[in-house]
Protein backbone atom coordinates (compact mmCIF):
# COMPACT_ATOMS: atom_id res chain seq x y z
CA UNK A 1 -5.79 21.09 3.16
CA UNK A 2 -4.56 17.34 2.84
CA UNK A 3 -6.34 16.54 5.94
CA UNK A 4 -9.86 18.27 4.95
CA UNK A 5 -8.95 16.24 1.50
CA UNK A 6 -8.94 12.76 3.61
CA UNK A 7 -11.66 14.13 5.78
CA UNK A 8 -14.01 14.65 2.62
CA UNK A 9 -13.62 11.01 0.94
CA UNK A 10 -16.79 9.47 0.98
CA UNK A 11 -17.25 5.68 1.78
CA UNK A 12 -20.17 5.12 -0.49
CA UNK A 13 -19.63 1.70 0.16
CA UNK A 14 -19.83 1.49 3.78
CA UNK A 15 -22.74 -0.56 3.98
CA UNK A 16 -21.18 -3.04 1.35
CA UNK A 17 -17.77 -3.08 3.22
CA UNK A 18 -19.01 -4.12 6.45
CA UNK A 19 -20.64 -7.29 5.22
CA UNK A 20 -17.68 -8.49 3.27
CA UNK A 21 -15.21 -7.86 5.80
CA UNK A 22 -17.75 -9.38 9.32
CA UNK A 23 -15.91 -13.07 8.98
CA UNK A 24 -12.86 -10.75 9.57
CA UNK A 25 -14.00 -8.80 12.64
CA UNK A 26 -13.56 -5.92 11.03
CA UNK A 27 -16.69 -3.97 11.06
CA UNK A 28 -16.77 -2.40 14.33
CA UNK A 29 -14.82 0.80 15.07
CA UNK A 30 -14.04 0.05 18.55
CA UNK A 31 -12.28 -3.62 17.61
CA UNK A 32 -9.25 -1.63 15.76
CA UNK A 33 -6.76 0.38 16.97
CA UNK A 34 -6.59 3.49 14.96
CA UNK A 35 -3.23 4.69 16.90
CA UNK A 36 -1.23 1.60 14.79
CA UNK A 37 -1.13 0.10 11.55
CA UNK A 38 -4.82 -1.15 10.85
CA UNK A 39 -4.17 -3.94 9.31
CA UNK A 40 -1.90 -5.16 11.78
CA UNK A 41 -4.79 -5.22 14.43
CA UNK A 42 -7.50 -6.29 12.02
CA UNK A 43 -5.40 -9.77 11.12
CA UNK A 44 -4.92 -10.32 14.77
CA UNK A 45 -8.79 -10.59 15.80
CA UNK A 46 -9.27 -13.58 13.61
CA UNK A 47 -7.87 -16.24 15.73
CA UNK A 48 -6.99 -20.10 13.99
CA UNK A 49 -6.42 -18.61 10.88
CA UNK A 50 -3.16 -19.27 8.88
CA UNK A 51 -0.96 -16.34 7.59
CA UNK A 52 -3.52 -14.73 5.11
CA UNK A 53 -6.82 -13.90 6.85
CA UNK A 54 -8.81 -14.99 3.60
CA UNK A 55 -9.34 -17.68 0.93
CA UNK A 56 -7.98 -17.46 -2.40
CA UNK A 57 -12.32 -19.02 -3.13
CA UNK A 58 -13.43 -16.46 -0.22
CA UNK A 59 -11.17 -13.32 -2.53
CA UNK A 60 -11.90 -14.88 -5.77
CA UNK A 61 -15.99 -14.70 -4.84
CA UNK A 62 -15.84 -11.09 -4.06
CA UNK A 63 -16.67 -8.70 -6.92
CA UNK A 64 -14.32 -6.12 -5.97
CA UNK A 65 -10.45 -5.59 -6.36
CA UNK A 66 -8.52 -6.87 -3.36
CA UNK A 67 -5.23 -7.30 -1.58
CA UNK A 68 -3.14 -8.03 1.35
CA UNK A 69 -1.32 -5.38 3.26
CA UNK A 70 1.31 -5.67 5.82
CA UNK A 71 3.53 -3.63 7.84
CA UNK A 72 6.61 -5.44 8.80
CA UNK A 73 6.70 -7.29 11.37
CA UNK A 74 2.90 -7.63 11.23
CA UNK A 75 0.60 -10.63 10.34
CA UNK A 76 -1.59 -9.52 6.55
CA UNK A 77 -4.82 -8.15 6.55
CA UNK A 78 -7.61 -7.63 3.57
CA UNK A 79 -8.46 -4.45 2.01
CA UNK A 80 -10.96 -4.08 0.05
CA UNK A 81 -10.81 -1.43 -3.11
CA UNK A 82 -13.49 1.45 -2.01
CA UNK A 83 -13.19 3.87 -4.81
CA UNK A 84 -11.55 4.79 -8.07
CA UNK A 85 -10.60 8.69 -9.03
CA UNK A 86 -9.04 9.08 -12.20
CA UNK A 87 -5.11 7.05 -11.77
CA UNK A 88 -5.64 6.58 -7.89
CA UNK A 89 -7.46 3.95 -6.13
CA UNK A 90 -8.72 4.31 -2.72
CA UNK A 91 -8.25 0.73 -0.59
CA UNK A 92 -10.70 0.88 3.09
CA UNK A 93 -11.45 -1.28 5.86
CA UNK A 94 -15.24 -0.54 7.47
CA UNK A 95 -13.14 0.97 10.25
CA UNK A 96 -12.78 4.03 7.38
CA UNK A 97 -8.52 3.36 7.57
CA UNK A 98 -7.66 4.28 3.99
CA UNK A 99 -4.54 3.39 1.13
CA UNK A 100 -4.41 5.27 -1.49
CA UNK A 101 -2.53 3.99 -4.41
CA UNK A 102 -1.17 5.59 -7.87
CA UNK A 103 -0.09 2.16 -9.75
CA UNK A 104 1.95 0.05 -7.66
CA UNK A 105 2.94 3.70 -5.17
CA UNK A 106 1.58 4.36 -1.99
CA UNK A 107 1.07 8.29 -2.19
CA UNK A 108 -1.60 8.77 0.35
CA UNK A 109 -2.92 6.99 4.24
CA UNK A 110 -4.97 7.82 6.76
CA UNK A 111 -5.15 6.41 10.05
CA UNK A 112 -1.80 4.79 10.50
CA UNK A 113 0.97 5.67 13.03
CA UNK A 114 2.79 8.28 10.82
CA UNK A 115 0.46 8.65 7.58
CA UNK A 116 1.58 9.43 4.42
CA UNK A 117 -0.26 12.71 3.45
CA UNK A 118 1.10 13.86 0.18
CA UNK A 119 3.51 12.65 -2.82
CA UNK A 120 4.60 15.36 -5.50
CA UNK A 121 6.92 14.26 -8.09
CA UNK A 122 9.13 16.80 -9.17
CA UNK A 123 10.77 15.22 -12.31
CA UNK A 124 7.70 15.10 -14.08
CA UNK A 125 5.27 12.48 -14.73
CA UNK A 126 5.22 9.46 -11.76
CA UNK A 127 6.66 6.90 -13.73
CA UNK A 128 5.88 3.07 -12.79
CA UNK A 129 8.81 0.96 -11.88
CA UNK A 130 8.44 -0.44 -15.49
CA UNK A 131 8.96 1.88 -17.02
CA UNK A 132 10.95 4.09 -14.78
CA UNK A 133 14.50 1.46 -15.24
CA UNK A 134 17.85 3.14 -15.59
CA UNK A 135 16.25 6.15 -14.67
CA UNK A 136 15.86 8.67 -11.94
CA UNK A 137 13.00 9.83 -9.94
CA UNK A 138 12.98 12.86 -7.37
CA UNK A 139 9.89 13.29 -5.09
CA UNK A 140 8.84 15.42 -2.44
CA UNK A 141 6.30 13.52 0.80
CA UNK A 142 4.80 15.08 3.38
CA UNK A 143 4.04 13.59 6.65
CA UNK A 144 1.89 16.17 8.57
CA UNK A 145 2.26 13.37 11.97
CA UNK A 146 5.84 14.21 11.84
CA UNK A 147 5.38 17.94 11.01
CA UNK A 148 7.61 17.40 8.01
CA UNK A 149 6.96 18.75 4.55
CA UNK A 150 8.58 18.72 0.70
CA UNK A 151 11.21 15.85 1.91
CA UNK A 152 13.04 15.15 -0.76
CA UNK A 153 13.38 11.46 -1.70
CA UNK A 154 15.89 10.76 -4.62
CA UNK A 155 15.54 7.11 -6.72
CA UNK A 156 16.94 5.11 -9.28
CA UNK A 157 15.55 1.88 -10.31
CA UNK A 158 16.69 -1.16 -11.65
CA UNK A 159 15.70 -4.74 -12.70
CA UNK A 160 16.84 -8.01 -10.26
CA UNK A 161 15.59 -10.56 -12.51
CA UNK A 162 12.88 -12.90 -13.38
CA UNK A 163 11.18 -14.91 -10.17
CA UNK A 164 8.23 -17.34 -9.25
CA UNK A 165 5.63 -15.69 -6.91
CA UNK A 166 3.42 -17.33 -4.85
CA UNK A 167 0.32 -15.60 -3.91
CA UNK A 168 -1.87 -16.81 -1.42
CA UNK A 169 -1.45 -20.46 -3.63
CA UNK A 170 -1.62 -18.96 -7.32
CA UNK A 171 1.94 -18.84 -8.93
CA UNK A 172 3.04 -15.99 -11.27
CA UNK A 173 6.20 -15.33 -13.21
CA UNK A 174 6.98 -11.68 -12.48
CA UNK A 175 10.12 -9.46 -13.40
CA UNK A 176 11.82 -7.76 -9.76
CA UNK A 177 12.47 -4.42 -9.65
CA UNK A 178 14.24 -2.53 -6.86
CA UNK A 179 14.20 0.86 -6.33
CA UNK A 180 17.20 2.70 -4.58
CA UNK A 181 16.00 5.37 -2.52
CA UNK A 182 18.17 8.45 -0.52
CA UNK A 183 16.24 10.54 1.23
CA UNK A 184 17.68 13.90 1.79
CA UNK A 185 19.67 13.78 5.97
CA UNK A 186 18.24 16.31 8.15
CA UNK A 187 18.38 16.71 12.22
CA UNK A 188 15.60 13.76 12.97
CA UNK A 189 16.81 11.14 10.44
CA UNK A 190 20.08 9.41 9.32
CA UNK A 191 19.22 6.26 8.28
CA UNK A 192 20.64 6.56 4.47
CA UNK A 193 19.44 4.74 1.72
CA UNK A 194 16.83 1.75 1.86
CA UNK A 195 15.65 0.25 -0.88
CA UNK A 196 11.81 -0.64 -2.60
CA UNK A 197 10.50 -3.94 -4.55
CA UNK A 198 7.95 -4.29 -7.05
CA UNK A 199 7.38 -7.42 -8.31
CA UNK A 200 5.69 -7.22 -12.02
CA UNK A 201 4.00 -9.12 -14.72
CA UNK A 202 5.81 -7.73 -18.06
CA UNK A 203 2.79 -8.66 -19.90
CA UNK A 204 0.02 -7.70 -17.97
CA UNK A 205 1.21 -4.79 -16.50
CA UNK A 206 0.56 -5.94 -12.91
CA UNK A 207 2.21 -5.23 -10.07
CA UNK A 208 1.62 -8.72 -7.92
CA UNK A 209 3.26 -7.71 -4.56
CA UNK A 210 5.21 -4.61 -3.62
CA UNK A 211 7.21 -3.80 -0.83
CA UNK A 212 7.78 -0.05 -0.02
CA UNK A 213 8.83 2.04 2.56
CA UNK A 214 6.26 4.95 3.34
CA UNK A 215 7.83 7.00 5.50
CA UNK A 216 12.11 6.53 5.67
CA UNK A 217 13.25 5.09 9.44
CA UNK A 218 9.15 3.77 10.10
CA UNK A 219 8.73 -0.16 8.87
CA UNK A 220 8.17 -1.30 5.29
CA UNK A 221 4.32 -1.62 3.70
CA UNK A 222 3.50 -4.55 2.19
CA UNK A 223 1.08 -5.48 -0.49
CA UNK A 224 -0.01 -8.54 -2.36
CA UNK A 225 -2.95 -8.14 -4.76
CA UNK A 226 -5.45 -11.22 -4.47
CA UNK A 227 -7.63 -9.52 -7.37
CA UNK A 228 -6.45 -6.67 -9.28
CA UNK A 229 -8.50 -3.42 -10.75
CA UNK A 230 -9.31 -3.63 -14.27
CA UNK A 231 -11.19 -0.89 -15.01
């Protein structure tokens, strides 16, 4: 079912994509490697270019919501926001690679090494980091790659403190938070706890960058919003 649910999204803005995202190399299928982390390959095939593959004028211009996403260990690449269904925003290349986010969380990819194909929360309501300090969060991924379902992550977040943020050379003043996660030990993974960042404006609301593991023992996702949704 969460594959036919991926399968069924529909990039009405295909046409739309593959003109903004040409001065990238991104528009043809065959110049990305779907069997690793999209964006990883996509920032690679613009050669001379410094460590973001845009412009803060070039992702300023654009009329959509943007950001940067990174794997560890990988250079950035741009995303581009495709579509917008109720709390969750769907993020594509033209190569049809997909994010999709729920606030500042992950909960959703498709065509990455191991994607990310479902996030339930169990204690109720997904709280953002905000609003989720001092207390505890329990959710359950799935990761159908991995043939792993209802893994139990447990968190507990707290603040680290006020910090300047530079974003591809605009400064904001954001609050830290960190997010202590255990993920419940079974036979293919004993890695213990690892920890998440979200870096937030208190007034705004905005979660600037994050910095989240997806998928516990696989690399940290990174993301730094150039222009954020504000529908």
């Amino acid at each position: 079912m969460i594959a036919r649910d991926l399968q069924d999204v529909q990039i009405s803005r295909r046409t739309i994509l593959a003109g903004l995202l040409a001065p990238l190399g991104l528009t043809g299928c065959g110049l990305i490697n779907t069997d690793s982390p999209f964006w990883a390959t996509a920032a690679k095939l613009v050669p001379g270019r410094s460590r973001s593959p845009v412009t803060r004028d070039y992702a300023d211009g654009l009329p959509y919501a943007s950001m940067l996403a990174w794997f560890d260990g990988t250079d950035p690449a741009f995303i581009v926001l495709q579509s917008v269904s109720g709390n969750r925003l769907t993020w594509a290349t033209a190569a049809r690679q997909l994010v999709i986010t729920e606030g500042p969380y992950v909960v959703q990819t498709s065509g990455t090494e191991a994607d990310l194909s479902r996030v339930i929360t169990v204690t109720g309501k997904l709280l953002p980091p905000l609003q989720a300090i001092g207390r505890e969060q329990i959710r359950l991924i799935d990761v159908q790659k991995q043939r792993r379902f209802g893994w139990r992550l447990r968190s507990i977040f707290s603040e680290s403190g006020e910090e300047k943020l530079a974003i591809l050379d605009r400064e904001y003043t954001v609050l830290k938070i960190t997010e202590e996660v255990t993920p419940d030990p079974d036979s293919a993974y004993r890695g213990g706890s690892y920890q998440n960042e979200y870096w937030v404006d208190r007034n705004t609301g905005i979660y600037w960058k994050t910095r989240q593991t997806l998928v516990p023992g696989l690399p940290g996702f990174n993301a730094e919003v150039l222009k954020p949704y504000t529908g």
